[in-house]
PDB file of N, CA and C in Angstrom:
ATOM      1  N   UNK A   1      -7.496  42.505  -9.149  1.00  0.00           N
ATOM      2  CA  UNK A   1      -7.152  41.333  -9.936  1.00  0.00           C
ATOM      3  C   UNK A   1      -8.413  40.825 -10.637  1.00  0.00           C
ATOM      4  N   UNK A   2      -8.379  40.348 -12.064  1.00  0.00           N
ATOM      5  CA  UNK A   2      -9.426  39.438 -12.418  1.00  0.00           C
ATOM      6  C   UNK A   2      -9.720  38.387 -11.631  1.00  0.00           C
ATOM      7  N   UNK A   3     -11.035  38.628 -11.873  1.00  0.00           N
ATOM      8  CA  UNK A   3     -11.884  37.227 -11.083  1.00  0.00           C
ATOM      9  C   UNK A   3     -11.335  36.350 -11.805  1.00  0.00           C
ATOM     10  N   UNK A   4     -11.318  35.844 -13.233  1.00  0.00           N
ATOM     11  CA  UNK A   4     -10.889  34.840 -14.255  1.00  0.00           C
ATOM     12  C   UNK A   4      -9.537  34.520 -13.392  1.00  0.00           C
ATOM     13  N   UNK A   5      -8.820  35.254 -13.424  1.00  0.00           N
ATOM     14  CA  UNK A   5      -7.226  35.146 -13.521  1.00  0.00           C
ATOM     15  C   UNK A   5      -7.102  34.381 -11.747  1.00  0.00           C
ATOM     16  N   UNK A   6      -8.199  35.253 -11.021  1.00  0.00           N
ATOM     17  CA  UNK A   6      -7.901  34.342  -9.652  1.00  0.00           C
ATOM     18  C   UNK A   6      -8.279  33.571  -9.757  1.00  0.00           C
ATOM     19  N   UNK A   7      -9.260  32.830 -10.331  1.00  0.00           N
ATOM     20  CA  UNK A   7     -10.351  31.592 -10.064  1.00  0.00           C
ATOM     21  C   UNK A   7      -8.891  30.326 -10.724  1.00  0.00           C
ATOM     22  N   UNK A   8      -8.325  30.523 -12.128  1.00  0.00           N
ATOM     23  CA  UNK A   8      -7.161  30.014 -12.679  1.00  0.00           C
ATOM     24  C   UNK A   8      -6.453  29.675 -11.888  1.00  0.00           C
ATOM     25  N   UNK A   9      -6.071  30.748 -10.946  1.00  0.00           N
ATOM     26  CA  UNK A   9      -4.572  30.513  -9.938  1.00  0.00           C
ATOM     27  C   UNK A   9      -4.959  29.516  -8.844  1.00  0.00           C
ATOM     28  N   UNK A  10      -6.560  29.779  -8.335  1.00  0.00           N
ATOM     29  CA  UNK A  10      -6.689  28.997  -7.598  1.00  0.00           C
ATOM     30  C   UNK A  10      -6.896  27.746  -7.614  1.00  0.00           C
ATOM     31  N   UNK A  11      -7.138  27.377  -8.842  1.00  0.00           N
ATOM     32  CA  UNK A  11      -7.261  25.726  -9.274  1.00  0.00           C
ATOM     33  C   UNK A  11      -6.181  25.310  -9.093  1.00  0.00           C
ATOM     34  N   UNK A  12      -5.224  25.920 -10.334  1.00  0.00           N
ATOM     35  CA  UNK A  12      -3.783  25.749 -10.369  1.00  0.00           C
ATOM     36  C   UNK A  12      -2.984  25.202  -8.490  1.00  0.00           C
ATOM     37  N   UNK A  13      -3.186  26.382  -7.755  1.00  0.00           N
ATOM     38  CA  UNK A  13      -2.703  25.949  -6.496  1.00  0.00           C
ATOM     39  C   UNK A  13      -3.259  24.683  -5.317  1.00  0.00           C
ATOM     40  N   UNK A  14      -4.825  24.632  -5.643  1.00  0.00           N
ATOM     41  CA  UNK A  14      -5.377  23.220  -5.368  1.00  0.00           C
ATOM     42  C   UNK A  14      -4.969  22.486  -5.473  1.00  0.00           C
ATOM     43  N   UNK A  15      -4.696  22.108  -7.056  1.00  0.00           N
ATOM     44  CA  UNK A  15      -4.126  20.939  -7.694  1.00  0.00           C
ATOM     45  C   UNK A  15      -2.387  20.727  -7.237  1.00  0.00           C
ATOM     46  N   UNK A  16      -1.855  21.872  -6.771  1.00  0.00           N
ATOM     47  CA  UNK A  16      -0.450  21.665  -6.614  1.00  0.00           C
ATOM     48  C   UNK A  16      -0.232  21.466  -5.341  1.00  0.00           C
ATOM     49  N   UNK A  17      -1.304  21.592  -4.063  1.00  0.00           N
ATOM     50  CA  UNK A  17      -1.041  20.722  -2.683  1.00  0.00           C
ATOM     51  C   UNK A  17      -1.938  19.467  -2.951  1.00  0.00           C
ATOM     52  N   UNK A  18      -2.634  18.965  -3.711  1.00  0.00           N
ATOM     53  CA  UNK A  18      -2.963  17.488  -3.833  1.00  0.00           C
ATOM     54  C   UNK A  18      -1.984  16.465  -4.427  1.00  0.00           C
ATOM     55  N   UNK A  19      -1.513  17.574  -5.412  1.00  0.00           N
ATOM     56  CA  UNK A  19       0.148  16.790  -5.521  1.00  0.00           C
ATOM     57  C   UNK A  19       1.163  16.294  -4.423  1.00  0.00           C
ATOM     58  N   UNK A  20       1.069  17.358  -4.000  1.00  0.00           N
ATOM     59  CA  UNK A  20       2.286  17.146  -3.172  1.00  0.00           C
ATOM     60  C   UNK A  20       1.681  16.428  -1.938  1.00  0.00           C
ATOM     61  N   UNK A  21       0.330  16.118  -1.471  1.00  0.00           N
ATOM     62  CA  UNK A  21      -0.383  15.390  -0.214  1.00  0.00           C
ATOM     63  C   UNK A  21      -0.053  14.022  -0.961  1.00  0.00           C
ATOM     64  N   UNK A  22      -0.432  13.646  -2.144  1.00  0.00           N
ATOM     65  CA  UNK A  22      -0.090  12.268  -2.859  1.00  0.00           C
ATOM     66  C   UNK A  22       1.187  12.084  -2.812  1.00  0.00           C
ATOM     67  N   UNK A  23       2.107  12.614  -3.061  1.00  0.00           N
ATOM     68  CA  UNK A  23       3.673  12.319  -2.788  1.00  0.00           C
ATOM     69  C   UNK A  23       3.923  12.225  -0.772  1.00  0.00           C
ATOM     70  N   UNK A  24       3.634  12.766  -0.169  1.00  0.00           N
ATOM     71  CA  UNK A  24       3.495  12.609   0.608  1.00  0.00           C
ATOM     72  C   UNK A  24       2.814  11.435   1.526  1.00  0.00           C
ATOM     73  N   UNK A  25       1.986  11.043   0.833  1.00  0.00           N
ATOM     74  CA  UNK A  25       1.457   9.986   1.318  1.00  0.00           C
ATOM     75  C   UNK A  25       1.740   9.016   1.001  1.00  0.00           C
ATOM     76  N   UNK A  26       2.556   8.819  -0.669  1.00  0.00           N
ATOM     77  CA  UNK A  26       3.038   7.392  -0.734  1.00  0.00           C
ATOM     78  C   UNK A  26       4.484   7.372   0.031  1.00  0.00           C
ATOM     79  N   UNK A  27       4.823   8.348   0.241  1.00  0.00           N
ATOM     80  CA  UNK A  27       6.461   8.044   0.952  1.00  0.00           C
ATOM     81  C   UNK A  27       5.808   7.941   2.653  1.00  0.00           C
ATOM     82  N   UNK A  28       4.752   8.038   3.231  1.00  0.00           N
ATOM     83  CA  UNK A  28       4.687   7.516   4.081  1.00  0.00           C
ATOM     84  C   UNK A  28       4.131   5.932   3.978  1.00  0.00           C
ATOM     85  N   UNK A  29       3.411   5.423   3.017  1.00  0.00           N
ATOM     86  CA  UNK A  29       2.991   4.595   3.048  1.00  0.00           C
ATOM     87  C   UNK A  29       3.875   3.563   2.717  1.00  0.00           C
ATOM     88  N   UNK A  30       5.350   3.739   2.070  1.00  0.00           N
ATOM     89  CA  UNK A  30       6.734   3.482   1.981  1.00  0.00           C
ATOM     90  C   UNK A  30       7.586   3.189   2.697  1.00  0.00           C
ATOM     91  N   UNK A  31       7.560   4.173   3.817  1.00  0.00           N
ATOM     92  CA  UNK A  31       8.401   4.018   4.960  1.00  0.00           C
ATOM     93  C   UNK A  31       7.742   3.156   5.904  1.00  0.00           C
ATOM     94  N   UNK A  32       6.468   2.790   5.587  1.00  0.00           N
ATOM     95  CA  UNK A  32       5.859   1.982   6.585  1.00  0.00           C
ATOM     96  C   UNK A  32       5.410   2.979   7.845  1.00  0.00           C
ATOM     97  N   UNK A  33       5.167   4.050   7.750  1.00  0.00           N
ATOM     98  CA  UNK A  33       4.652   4.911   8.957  1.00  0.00           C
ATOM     99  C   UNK A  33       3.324   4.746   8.784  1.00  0.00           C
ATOM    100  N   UNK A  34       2.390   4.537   7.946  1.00  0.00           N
ATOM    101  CA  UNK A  34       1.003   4.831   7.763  1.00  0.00           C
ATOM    102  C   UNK A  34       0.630   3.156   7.168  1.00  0.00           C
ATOM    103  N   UNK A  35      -0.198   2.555   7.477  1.00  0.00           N
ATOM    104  CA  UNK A  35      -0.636   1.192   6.522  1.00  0.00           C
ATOM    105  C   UNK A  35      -2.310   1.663   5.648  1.00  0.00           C
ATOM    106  N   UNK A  36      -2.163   0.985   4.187  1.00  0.00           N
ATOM    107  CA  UNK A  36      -3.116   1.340   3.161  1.00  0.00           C
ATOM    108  C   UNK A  36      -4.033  -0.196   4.187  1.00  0.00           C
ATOM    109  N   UNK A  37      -4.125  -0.342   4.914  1.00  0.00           N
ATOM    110  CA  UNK A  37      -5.019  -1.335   5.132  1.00  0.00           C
ATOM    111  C   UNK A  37      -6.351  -0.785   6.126  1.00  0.00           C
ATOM    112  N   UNK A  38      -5.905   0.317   6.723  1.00  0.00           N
ATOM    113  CA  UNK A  38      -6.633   1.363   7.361  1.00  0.00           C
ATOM    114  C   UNK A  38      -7.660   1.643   6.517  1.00  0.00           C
ATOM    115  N   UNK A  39      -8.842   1.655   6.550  1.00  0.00           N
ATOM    116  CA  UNK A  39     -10.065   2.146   5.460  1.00  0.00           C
ATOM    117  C   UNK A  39     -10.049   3.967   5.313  1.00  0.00           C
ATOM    118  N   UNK A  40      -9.670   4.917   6.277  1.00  0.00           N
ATOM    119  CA  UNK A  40      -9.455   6.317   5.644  1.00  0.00           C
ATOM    120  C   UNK A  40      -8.296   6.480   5.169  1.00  0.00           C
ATOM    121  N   UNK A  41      -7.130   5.313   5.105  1.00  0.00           N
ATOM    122  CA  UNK A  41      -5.330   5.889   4.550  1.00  0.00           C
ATOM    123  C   UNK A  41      -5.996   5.405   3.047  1.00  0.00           C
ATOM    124  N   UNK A  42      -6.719   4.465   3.194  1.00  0.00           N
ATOM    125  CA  UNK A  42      -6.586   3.520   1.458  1.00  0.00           C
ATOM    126  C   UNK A  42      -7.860   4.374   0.819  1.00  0.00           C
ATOM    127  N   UNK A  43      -9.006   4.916   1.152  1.00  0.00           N
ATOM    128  CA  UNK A  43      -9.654   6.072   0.748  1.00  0.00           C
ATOM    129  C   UNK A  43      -8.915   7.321   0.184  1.00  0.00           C
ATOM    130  N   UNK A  44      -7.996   7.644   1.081  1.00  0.00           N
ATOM    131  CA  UNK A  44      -7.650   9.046   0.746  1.00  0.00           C
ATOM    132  C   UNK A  44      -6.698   8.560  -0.289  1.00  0.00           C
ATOM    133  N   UNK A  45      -5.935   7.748  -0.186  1.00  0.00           N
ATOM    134  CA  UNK A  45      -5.044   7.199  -1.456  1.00  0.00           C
ATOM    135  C   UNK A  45      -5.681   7.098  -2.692  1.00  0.00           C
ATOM    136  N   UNK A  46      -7.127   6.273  -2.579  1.00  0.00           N
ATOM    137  CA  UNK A  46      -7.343   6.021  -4.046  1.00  0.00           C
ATOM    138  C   UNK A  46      -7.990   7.196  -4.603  1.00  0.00           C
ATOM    139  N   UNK A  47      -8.632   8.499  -3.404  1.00  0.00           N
ATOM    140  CA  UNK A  47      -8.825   9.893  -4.258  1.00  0.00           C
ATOM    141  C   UNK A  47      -7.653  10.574  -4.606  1.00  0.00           C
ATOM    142  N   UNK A  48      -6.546  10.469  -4.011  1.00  0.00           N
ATOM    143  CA  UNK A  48      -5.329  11.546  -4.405  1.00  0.00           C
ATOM    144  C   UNK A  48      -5.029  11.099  -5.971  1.00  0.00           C
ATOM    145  N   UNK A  49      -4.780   9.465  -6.206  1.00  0.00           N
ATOM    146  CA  UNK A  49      -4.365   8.494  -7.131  1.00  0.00           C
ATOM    147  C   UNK A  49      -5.543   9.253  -8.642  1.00  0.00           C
ATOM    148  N   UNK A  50      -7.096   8.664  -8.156  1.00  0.00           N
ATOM    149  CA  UNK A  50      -7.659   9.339  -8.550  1.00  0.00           C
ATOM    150  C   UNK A  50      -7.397  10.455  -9.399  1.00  0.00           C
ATOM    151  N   UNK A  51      -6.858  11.549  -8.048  1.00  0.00           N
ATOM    152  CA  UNK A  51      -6.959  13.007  -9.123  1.00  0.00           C
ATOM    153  C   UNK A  51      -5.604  13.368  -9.139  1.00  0.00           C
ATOM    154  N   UNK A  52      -4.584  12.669  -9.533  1.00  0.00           N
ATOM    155  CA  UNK A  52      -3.265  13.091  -9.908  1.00  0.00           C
ATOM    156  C   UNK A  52      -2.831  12.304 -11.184  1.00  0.00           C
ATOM    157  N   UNK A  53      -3.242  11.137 -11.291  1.00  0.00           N
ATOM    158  CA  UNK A  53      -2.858  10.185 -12.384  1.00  0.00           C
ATOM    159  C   UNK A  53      -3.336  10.556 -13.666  1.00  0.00           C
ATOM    160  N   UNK A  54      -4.517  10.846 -13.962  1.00  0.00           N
ATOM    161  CA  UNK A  54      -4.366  11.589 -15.008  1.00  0.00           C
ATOM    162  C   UNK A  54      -3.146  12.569 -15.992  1.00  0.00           C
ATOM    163  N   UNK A  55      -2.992  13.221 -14.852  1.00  0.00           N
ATOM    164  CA  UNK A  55      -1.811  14.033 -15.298  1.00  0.00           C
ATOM    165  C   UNK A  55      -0.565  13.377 -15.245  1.00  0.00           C
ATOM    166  N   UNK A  56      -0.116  12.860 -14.174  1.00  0.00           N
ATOM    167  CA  UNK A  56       0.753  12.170 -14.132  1.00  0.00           C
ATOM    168  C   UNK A  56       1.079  10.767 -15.307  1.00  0.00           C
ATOM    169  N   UNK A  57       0.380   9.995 -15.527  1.00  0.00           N
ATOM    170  CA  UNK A  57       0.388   9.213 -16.558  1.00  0.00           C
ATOM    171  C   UNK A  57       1.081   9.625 -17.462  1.00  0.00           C
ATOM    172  N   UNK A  58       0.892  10.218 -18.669  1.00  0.00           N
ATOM    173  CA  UNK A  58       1.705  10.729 -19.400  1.00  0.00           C
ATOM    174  C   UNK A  58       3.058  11.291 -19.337  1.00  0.00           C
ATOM    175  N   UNK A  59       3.192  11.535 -17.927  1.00  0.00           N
ATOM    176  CA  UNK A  59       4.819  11.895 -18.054  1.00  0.00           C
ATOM    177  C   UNK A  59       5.222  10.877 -17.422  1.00  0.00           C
ATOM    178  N   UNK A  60       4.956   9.544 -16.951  1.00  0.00           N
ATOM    179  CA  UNK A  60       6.015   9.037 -16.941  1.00  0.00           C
ATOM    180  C   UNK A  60       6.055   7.749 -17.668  1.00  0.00           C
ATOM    181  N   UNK A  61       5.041   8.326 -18.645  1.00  0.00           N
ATOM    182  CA  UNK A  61       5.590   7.340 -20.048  1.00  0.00           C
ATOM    183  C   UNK A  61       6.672   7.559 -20.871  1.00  0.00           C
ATOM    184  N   UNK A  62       7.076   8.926 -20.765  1.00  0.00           N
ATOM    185  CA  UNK A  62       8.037   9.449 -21.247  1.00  0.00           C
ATOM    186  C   UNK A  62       9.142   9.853 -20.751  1.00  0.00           C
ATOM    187  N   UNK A  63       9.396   9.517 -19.158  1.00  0.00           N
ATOM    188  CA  UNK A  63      10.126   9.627 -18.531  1.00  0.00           C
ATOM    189  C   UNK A  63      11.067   8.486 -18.384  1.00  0.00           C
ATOM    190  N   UNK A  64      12.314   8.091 -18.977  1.00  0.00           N
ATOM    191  CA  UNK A  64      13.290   6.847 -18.235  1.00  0.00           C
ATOM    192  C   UNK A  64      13.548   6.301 -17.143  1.00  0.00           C
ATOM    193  N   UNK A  65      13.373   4.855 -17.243  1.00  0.00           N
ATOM    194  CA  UNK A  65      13.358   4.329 -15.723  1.00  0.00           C
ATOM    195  C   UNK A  65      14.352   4.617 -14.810  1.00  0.00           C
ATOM    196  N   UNK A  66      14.312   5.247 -14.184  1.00  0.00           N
ATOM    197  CA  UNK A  66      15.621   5.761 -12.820  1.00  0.00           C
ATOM    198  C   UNK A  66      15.586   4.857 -11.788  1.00  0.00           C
ATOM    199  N   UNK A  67      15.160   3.685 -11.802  1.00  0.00           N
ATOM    200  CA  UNK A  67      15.178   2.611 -10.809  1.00  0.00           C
ATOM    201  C   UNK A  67      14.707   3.072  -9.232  1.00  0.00           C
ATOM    202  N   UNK A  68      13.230   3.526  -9.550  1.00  0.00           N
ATOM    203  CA  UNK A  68      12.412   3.202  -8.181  1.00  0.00           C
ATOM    204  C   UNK A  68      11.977   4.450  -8.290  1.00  0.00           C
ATOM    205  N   UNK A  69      12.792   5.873  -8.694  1.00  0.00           N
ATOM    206  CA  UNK A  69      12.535   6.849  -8.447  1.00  0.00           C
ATOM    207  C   UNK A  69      11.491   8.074  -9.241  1.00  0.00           C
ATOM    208  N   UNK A  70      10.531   8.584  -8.924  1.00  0.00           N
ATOM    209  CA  UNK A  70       9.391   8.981  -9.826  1.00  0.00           C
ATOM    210  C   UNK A  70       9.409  10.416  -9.522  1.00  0.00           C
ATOM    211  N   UNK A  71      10.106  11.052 -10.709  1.00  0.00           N
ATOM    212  CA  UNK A  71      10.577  12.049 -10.719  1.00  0.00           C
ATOM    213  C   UNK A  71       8.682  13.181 -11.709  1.00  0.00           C
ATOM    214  N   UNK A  72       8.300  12.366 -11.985  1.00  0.00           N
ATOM    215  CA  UNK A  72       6.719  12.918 -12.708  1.00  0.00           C
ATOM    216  C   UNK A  72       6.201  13.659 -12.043  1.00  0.00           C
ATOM    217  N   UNK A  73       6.040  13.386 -10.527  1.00  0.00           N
ATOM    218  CA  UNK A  73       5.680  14.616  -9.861  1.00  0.00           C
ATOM    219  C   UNK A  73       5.670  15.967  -9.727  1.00  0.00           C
ATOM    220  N   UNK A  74       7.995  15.986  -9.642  1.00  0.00           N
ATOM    221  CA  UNK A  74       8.184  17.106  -9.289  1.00  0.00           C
ATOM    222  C   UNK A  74       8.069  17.789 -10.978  1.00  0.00           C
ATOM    223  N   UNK A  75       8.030  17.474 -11.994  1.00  0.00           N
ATOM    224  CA  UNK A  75       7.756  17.716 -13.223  1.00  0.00           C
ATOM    225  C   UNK A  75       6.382  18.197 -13.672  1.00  0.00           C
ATOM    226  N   UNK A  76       5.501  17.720 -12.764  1.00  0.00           N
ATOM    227  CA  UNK A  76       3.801  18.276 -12.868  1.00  0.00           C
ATOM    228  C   UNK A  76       4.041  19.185 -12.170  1.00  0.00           C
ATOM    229  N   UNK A  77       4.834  19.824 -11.197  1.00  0.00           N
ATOM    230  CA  UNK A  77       4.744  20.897 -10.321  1.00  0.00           C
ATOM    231  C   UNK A  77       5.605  21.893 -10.920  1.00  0.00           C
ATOM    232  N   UNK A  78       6.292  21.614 -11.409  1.00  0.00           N
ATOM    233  CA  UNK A  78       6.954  22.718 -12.325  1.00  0.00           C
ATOM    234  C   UNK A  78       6.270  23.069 -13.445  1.00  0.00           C
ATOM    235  N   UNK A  79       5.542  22.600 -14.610  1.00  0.00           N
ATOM    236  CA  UNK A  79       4.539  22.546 -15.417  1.00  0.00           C
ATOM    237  C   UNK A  79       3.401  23.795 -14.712  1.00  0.00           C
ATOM    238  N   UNK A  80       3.015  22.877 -13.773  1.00  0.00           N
ATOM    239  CA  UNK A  80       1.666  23.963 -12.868  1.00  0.00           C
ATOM    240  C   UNK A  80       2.123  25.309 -12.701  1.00  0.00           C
ATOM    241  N   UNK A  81       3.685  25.371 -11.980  1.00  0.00           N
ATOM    242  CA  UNK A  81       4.098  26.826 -12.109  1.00  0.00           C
ATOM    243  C   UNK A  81       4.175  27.420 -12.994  1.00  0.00           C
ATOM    244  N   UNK A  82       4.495  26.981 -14.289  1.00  0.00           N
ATOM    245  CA  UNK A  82       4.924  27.155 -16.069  1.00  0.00           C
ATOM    246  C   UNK A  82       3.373  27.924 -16.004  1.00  0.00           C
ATOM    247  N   UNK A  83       2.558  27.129 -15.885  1.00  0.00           N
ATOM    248  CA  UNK A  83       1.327  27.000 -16.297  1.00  0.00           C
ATOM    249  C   UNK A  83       0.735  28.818 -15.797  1.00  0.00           C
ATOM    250  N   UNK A  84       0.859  28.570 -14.965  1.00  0.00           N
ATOM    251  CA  UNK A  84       0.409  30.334 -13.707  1.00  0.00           C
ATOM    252  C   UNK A  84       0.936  31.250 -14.312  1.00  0.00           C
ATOM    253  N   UNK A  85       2.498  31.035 -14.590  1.00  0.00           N
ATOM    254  CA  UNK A  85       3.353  31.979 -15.070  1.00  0.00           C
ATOM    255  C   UNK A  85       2.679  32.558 -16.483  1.00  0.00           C
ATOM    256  N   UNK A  86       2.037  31.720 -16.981  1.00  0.00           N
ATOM    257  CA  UNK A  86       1.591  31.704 -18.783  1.00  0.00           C
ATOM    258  C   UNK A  86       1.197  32.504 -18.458  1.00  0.00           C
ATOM    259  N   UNK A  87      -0.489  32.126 -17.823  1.00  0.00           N
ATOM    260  CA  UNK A  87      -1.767  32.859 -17.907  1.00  0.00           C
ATOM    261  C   UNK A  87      -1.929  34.212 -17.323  1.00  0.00           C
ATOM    262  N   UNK A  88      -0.635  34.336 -16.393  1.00  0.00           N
ATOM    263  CA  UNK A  88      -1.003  35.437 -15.634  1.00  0.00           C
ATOM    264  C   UNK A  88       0.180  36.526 -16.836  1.00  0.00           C
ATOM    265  N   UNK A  89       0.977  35.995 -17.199  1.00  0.00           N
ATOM    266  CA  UNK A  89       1.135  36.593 -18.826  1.00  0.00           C
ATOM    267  C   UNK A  89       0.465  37.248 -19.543  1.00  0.00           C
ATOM    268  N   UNK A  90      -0.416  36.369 -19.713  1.00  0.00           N
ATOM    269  CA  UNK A  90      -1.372  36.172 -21.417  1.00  0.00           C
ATOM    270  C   UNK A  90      -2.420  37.675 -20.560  1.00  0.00           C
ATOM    271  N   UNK A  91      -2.498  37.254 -19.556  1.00  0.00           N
ATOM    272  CA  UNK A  91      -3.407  38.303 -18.914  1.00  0.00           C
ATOM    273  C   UNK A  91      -2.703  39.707 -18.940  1.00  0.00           C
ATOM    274  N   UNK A  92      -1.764  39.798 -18.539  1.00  0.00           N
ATOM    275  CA  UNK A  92      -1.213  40.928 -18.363  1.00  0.00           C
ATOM    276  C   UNK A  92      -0.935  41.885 -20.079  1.00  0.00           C
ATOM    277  N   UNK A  93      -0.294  40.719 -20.828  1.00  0.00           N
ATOM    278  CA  UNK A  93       0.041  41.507 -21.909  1.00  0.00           C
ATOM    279  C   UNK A  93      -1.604  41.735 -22.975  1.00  0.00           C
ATOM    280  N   UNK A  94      -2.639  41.148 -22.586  1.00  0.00           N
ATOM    281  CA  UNK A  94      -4.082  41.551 -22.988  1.00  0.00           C
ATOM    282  C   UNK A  94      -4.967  42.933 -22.284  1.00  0.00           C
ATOM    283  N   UNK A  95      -3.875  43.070 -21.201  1.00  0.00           N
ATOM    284  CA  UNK A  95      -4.454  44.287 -20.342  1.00  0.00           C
ATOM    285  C   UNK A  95      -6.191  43.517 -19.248  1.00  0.00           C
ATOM    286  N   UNK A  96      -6.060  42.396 -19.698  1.00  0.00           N
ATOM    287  CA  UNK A  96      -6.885  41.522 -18.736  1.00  0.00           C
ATOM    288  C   UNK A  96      -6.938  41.947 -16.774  1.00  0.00           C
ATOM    289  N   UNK A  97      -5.574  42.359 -16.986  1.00  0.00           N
ATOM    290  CA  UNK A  97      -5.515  41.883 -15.441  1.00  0.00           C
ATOM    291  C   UNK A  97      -5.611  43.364 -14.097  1.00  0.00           C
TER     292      UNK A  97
END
């Protein structure tokens, strides 16, 4: 395999369990199982927040209010897969890979 093409996938898959640790963590912090008043829950929150909002922002400016429900997530995670699927494409049909 390309080094390029792994180093890609592996960002790609980083970024797609920090997603899902941030979704995870606000539905615990939701259900009331975990409190943000804890100094490592409200740390790790404001790095996940940190490094997901970026991306996230934009889609759910464009996303309709569904009353409570924040569907942007599972939409960045499908994107990220979109995303793998491309490159490991673009690679293949360049003879890259």
């Amino acid at each position: 395999m390309n080094p390029l093409l792994w180093l890609i996938h592996t960002v790609i898959n980083i970024y797609f369990w920090i997603i899902l640790a941030s979704v995870i963590l606000s539905w615990l912090v939701a259900f009331n199982i975990i409190n943000r008043s804890n100094p490592f829950v409200r740390q790790l929150g404001m790095t996940l927040e940190r490094l997901t909002e970026p991306l996230l922002r934009p889609i759910r400016r464009f996303l309709p209010d569904l009353g409570g429900i924040d569907i942007s997530p599972i939409i960045l995670l499908i994107g990220l897969q979109f995303l793998g699927m491309v490159v490991t494409w673009l690679f293949m049909s360049l003879g890259w890979a």
